[in-house]
PDB file of N, CA and C in Angstrom:
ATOM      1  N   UNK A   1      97.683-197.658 -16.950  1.00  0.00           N
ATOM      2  CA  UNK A   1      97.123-196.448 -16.392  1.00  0.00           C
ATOM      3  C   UNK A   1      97.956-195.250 -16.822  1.00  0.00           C
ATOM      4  N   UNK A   2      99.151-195.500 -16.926  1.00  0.00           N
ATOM      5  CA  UNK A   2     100.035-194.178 -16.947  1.00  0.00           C
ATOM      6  C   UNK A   2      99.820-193.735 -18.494  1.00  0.00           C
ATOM      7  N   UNK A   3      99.639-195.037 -19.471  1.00  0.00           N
ATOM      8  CA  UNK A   3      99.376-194.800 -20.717  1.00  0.00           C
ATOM      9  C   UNK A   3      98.503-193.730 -20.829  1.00  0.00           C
ATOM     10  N   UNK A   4      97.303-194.395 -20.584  1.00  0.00           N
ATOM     11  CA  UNK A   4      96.057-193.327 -20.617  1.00  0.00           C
ATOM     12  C   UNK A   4      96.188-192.159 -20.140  1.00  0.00           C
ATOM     13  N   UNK A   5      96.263-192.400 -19.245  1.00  0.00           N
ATOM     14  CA  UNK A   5      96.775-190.768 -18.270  1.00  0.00           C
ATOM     15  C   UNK A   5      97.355-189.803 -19.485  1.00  0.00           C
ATOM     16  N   UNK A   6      98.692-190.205 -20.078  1.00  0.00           N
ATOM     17  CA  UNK A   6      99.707-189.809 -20.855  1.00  0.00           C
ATOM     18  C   UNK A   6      98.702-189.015 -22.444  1.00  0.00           C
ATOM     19  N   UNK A   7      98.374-190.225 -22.634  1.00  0.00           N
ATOM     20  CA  UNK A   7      97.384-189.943 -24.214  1.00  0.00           C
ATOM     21  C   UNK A   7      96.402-189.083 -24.169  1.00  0.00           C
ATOM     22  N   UNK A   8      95.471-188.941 -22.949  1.00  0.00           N
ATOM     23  CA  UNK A   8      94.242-188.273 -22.875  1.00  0.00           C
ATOM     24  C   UNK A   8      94.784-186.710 -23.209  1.00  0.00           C
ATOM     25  N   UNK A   9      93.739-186.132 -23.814  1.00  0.00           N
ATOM     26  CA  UNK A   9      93.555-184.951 -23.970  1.00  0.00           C
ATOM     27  C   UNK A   9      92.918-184.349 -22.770  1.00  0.00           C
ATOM     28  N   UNK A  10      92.749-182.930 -22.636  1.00  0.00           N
ATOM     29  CA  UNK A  10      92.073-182.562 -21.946  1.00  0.00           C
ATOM     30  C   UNK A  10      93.087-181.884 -20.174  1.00  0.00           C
ATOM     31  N   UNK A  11      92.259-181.789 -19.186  1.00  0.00           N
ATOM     32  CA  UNK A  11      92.901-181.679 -18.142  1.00  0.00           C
ATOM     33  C   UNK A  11      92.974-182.783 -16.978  1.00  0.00           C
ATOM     34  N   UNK A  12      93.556-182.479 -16.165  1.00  0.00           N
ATOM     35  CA  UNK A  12      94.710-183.412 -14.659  1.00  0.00           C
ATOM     36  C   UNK A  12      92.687-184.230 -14.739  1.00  0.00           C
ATOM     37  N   UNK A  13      91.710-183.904 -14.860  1.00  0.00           N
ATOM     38  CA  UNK A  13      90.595-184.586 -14.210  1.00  0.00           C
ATOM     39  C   UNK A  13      89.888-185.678 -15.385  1.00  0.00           C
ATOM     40  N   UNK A  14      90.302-184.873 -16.702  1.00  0.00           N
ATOM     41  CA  UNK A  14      90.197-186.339 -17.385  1.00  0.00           C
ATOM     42  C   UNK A  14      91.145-186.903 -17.561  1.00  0.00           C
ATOM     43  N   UNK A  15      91.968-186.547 -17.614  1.00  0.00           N
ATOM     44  CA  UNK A  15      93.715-187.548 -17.519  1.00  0.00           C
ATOM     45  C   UNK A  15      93.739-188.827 -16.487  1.00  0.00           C
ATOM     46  N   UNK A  16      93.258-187.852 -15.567  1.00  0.00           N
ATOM     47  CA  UNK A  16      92.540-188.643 -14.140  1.00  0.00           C
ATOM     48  C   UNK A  16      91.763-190.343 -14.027  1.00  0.00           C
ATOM     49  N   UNK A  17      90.312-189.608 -14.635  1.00  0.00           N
ATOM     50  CA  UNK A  17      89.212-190.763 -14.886  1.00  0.00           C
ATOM     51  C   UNK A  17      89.784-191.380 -15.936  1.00  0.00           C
ATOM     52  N   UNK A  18      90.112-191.192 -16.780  1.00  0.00           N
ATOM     53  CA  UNK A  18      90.720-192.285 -17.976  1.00  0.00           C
ATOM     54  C   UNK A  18      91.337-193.310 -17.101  1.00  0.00           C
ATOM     55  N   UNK A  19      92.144-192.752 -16.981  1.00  0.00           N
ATOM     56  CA  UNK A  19      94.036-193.732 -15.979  1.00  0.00           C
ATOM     57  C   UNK A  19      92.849-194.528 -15.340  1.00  0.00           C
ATOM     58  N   UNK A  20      92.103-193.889 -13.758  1.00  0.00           N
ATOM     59  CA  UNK A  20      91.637-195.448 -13.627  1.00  0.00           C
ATOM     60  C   UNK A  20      90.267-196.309 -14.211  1.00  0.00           C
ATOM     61  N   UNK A  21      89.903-195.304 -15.585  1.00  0.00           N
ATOM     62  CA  UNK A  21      88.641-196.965 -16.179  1.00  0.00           C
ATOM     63  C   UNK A  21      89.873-197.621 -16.942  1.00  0.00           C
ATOM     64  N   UNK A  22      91.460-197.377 -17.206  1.00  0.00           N
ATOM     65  CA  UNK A  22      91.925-198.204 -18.103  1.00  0.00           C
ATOM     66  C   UNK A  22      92.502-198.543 -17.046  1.00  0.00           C
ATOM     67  N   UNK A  23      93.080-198.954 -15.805  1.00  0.00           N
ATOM     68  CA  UNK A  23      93.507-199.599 -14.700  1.00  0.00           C
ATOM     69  C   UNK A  23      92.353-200.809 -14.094  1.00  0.00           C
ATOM     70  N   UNK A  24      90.940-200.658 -14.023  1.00  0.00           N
ATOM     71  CA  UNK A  24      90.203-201.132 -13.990  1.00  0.00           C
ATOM     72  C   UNK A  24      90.084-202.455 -15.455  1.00  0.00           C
ATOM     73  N   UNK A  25      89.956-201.370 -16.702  1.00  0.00           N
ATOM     74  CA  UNK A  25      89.864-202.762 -17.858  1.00  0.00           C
ATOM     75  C   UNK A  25      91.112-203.795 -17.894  1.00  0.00           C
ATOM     76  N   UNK A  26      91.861-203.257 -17.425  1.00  0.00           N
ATOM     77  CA  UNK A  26      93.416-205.020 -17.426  1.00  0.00           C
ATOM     78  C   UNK A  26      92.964-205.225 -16.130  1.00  0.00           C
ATOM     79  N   UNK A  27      92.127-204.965 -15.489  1.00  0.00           N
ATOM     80  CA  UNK A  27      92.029-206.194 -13.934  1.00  0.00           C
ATOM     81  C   UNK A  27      91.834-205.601 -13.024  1.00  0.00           C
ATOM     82  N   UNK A  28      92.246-204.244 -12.670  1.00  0.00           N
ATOM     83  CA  UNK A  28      91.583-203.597 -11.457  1.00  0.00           C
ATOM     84  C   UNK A  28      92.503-204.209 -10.073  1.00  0.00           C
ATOM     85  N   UNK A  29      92.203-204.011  -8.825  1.00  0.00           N
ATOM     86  CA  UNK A  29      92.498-204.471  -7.983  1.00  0.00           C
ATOM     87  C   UNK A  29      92.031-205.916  -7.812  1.00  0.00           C
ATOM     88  N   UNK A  30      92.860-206.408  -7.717  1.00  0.00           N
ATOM     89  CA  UNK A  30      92.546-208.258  -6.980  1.00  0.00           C
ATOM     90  C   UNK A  30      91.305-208.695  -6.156  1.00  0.00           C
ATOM     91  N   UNK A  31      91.048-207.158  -5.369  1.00  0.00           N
ATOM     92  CA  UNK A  31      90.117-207.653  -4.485  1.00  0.00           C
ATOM     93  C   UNK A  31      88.887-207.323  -4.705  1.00  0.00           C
ATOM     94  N   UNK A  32      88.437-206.654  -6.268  1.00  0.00           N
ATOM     95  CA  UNK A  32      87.321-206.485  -6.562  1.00  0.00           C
ATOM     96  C   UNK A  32      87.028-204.994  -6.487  1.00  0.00           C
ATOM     97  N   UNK A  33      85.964-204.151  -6.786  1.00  0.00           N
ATOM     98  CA  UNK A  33      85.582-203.005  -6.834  1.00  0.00           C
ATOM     99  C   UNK A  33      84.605-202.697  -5.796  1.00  0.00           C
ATOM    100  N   UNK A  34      84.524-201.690  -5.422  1.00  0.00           N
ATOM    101  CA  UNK A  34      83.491-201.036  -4.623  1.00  0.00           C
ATOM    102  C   UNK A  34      83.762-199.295  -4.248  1.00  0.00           C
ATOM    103  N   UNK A  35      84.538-199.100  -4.078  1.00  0.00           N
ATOM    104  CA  UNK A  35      84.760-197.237  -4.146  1.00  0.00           C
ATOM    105  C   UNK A  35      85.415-196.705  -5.426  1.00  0.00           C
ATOM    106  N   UNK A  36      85.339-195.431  -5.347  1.00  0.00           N
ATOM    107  CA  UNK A  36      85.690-194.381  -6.118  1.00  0.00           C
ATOM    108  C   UNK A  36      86.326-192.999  -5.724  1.00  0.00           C
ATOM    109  N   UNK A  37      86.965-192.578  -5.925  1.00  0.00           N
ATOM    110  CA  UNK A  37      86.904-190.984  -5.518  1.00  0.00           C
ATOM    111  C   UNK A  37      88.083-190.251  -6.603  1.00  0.00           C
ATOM    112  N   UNK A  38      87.891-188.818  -6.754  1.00  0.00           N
ATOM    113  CA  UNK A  38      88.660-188.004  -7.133  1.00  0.00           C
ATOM    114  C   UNK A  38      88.520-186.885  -6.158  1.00  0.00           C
ATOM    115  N   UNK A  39      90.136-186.727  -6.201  1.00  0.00           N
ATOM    116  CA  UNK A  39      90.230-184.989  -5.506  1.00  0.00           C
ATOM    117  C   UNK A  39      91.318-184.010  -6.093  1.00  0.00           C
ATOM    118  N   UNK A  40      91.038-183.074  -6.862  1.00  0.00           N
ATOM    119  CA  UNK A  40      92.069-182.441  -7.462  1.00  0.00           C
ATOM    120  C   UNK A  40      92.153-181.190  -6.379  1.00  0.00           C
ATOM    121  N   UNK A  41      92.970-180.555  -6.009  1.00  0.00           N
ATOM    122  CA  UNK A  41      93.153-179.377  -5.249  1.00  0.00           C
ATOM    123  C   UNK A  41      94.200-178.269  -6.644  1.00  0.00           C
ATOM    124  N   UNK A  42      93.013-177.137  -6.168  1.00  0.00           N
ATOM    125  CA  UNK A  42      93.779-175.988  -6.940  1.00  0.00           C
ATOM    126  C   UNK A  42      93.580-174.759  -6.325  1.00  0.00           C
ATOM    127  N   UNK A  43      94.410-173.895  -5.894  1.00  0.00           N
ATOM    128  CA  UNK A  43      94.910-172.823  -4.848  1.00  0.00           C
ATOM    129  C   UNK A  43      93.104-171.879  -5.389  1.00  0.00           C
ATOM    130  N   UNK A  44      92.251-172.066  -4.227  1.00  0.00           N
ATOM    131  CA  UNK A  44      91.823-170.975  -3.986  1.00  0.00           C
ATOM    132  C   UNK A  44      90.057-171.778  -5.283  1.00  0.00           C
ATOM    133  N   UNK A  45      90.344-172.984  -5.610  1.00  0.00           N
ATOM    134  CA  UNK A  45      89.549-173.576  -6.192  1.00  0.00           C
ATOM    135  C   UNK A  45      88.478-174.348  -6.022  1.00  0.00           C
ATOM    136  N   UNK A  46      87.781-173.946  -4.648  1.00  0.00           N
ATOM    137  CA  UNK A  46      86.858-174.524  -4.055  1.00  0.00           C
ATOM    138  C   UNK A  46      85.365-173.034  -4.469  1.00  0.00           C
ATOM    139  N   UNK A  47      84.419-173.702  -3.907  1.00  0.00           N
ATOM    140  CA  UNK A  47      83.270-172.949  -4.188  1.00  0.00           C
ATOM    141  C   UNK A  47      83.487-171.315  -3.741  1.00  0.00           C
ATOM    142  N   UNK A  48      83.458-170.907  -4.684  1.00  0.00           N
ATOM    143  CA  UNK A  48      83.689-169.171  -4.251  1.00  0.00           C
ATOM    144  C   UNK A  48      85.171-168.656  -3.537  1.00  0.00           C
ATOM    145  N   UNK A  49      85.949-169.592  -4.120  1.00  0.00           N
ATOM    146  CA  UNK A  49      87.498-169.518  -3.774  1.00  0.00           C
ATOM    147  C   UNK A  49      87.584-169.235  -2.214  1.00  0.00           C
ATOM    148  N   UNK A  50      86.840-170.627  -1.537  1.00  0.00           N
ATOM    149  CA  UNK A  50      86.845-170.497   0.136  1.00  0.00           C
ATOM    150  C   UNK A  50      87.876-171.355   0.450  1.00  0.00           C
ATOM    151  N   UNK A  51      88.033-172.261   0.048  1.00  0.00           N
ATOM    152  CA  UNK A  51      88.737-173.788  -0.167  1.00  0.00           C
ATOM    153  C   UNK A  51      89.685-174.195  -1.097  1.00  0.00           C
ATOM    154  N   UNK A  52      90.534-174.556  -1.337  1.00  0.00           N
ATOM    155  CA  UNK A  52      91.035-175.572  -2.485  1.00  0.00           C
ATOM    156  C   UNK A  52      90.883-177.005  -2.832  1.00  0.00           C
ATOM    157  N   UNK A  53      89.666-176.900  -2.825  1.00  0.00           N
ATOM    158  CA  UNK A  53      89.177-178.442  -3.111  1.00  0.00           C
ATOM    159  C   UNK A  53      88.052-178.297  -4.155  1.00  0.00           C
ATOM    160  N   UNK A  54      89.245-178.054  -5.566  1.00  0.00           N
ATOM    161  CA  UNK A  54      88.456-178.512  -6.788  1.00  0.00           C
ATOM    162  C   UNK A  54      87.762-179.048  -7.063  1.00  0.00           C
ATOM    163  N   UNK A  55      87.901-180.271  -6.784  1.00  0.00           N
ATOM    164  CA  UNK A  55      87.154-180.930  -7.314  1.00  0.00           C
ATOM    165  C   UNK A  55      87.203-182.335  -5.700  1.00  0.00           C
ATOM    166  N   UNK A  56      86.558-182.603  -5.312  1.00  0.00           N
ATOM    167  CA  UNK A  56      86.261-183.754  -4.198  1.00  0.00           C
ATOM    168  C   UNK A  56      85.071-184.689  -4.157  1.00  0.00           C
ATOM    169  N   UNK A  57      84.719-185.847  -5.018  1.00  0.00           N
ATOM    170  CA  UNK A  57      83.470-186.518  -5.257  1.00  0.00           C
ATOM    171  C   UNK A  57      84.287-188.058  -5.082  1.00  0.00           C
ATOM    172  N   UNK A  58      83.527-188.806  -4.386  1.00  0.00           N
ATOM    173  CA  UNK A  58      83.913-190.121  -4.295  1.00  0.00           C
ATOM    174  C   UNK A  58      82.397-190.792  -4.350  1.00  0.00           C
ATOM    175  N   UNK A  59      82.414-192.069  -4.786  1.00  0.00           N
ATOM    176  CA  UNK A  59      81.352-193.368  -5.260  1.00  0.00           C
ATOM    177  C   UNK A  59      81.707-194.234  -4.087  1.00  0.00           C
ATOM    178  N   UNK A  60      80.594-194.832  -3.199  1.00  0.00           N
ATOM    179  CA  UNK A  60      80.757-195.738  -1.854  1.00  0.00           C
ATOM    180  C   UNK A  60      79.866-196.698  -2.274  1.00  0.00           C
ATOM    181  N   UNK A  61      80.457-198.413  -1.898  1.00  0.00           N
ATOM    182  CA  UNK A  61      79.540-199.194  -2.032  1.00  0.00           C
ATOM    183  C   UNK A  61      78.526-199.550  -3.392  1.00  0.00           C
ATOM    184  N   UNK A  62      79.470-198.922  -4.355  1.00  0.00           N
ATOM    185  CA  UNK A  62      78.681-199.575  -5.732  1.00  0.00           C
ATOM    186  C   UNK A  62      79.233-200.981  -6.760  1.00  0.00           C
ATOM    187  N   UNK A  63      78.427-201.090  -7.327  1.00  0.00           N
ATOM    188  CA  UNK A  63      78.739-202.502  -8.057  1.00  0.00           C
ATOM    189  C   UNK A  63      79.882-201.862  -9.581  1.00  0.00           C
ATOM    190  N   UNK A  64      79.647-200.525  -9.848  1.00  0.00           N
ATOM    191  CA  UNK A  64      80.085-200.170 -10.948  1.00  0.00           C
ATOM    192  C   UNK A  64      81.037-198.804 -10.716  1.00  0.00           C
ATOM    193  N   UNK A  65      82.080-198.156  -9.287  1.00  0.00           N
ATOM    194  CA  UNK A  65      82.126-197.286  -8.635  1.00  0.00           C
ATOM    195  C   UNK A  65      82.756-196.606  -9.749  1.00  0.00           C
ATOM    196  N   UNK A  66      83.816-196.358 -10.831  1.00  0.00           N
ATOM    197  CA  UNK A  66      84.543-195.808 -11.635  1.00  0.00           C
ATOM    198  C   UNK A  66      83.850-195.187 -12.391  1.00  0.00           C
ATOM    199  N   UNK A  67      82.948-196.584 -13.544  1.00  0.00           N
ATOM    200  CA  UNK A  67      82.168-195.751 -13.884  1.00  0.00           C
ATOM    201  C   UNK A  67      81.074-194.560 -13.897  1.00  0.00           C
ATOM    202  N   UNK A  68      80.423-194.649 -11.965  1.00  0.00           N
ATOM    203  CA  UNK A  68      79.590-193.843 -11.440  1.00  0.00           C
ATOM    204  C   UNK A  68      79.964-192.739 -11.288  1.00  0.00           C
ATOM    205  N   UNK A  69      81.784-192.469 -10.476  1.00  0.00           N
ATOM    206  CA  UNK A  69      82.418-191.411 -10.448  1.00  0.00           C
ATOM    207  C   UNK A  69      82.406-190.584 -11.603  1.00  0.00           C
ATOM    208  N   UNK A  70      82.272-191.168 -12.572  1.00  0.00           N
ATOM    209  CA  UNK A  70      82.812-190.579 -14.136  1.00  0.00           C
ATOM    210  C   UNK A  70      81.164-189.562 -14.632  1.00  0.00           C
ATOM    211  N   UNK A  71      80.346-190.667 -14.276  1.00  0.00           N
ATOM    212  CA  UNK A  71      78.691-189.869 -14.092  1.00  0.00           C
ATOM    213  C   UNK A  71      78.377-189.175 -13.680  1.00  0.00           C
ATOM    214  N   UNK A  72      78.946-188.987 -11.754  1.00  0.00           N
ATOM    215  CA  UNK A  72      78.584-188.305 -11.148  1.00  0.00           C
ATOM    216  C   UNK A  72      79.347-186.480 -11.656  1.00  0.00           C
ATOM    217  N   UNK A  73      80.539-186.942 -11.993  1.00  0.00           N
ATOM    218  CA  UNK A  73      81.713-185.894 -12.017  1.00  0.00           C
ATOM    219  C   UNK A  73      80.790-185.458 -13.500  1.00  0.00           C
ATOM    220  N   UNK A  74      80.441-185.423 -13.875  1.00  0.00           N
ATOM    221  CA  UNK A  74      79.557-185.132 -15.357  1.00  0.00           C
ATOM    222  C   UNK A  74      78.650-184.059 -14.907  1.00  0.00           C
ATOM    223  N   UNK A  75      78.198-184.869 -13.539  1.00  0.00           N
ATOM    224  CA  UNK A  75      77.029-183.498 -13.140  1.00  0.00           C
ATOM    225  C   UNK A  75      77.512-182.512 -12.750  1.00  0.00           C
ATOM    226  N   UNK A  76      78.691-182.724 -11.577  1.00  0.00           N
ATOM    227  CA  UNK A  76      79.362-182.120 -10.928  1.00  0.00           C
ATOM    228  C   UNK A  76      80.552-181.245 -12.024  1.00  0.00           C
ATOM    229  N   UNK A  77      80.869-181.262 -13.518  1.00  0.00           N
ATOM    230  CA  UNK A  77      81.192-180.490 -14.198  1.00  0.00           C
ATOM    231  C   UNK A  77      80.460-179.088 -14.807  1.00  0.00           C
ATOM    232  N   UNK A  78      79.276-179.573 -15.344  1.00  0.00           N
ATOM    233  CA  UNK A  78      78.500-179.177 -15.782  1.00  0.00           C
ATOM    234  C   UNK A  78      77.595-178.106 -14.747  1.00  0.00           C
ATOM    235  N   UNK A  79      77.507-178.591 -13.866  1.00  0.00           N
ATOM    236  CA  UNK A  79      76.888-177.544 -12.283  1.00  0.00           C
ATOM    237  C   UNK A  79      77.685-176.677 -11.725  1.00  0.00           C
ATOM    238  N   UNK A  80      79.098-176.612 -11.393  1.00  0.00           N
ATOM    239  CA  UNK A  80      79.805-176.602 -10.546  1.00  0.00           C
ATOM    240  C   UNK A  80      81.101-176.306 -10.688  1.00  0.00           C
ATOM    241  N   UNK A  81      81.528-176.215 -11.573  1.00  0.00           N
ATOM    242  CA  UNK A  81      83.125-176.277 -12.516  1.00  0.00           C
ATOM    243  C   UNK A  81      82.669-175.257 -13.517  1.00  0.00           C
ATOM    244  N   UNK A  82      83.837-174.215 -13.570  1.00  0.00           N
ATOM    245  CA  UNK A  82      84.815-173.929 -14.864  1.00  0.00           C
ATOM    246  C   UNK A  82      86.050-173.423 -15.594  1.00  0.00           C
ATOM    247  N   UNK A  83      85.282-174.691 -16.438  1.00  0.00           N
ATOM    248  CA  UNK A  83      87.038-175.299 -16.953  1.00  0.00           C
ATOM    249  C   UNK A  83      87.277-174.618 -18.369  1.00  0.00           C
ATOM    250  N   UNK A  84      87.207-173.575 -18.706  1.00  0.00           N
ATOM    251  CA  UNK A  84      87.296-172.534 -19.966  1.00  0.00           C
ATOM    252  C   UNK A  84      88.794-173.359 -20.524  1.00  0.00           C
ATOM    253  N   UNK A  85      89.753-173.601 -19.844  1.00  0.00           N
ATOM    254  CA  UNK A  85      91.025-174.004 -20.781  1.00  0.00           C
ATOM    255  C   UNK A  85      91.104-175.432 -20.065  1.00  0.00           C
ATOM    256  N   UNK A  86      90.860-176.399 -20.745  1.00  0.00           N
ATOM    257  CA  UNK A  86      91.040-177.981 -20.316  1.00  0.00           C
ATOM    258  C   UNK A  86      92.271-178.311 -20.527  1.00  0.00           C
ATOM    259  N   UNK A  87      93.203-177.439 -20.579  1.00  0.00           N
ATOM    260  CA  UNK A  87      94.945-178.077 -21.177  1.00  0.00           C
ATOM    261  C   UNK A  87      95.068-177.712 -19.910  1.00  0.00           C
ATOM    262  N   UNK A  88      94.644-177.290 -18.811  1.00  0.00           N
ATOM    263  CA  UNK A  88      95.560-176.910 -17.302  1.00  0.00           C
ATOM    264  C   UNK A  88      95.749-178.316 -17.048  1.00  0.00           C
ATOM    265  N   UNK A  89      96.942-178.352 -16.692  1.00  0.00           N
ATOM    266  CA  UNK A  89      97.304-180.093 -15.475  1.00  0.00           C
ATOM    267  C   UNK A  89      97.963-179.806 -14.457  1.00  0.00           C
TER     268      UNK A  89
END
């Protein structure tokens, strides 16, 4: 995980999702999969700088939760986010 984390380009949120689909591909937790979540906090980085909750999306109860997070956060980039300089971490 730390690898990936380390190698990825980009910012703290793909550094992020990388670390855990490559924590997941050597084995994941023992006890199997079923949630997801990311939460990045950045001062004043919530919707209309009310909040600092960058970014807050979690996956409940799925068969595939990492990868869904990674889907969902796709929409939730593209809608909702911007990230003009992706080197911030």
């Amino acid at each position: 995980m730390a690898k990936a984390y380390e190698q990825t380009t980009g910012d703290i949120i793909d550094k992020l999702l990388e670390a855990l689909s490559a924590g997941q591909t050597v084995g994941g937790d023992r006890r199997g999969q079923q949630s997801a979540a990311l939460l990045v906090i950045r001062d004043k980085g919530g919707y209309e700088g009310m909040t600092d909750r960058y970014v807050d999306i979690r996956v409940d109860d799925h068969t595939a939760p990492i990868e869904e997070l990674k889907r969902v956060f796709k929409i939730y980039d593209m809608t909702m986010l911007s990230r003009e300089d992706r080197r911030i971490s």
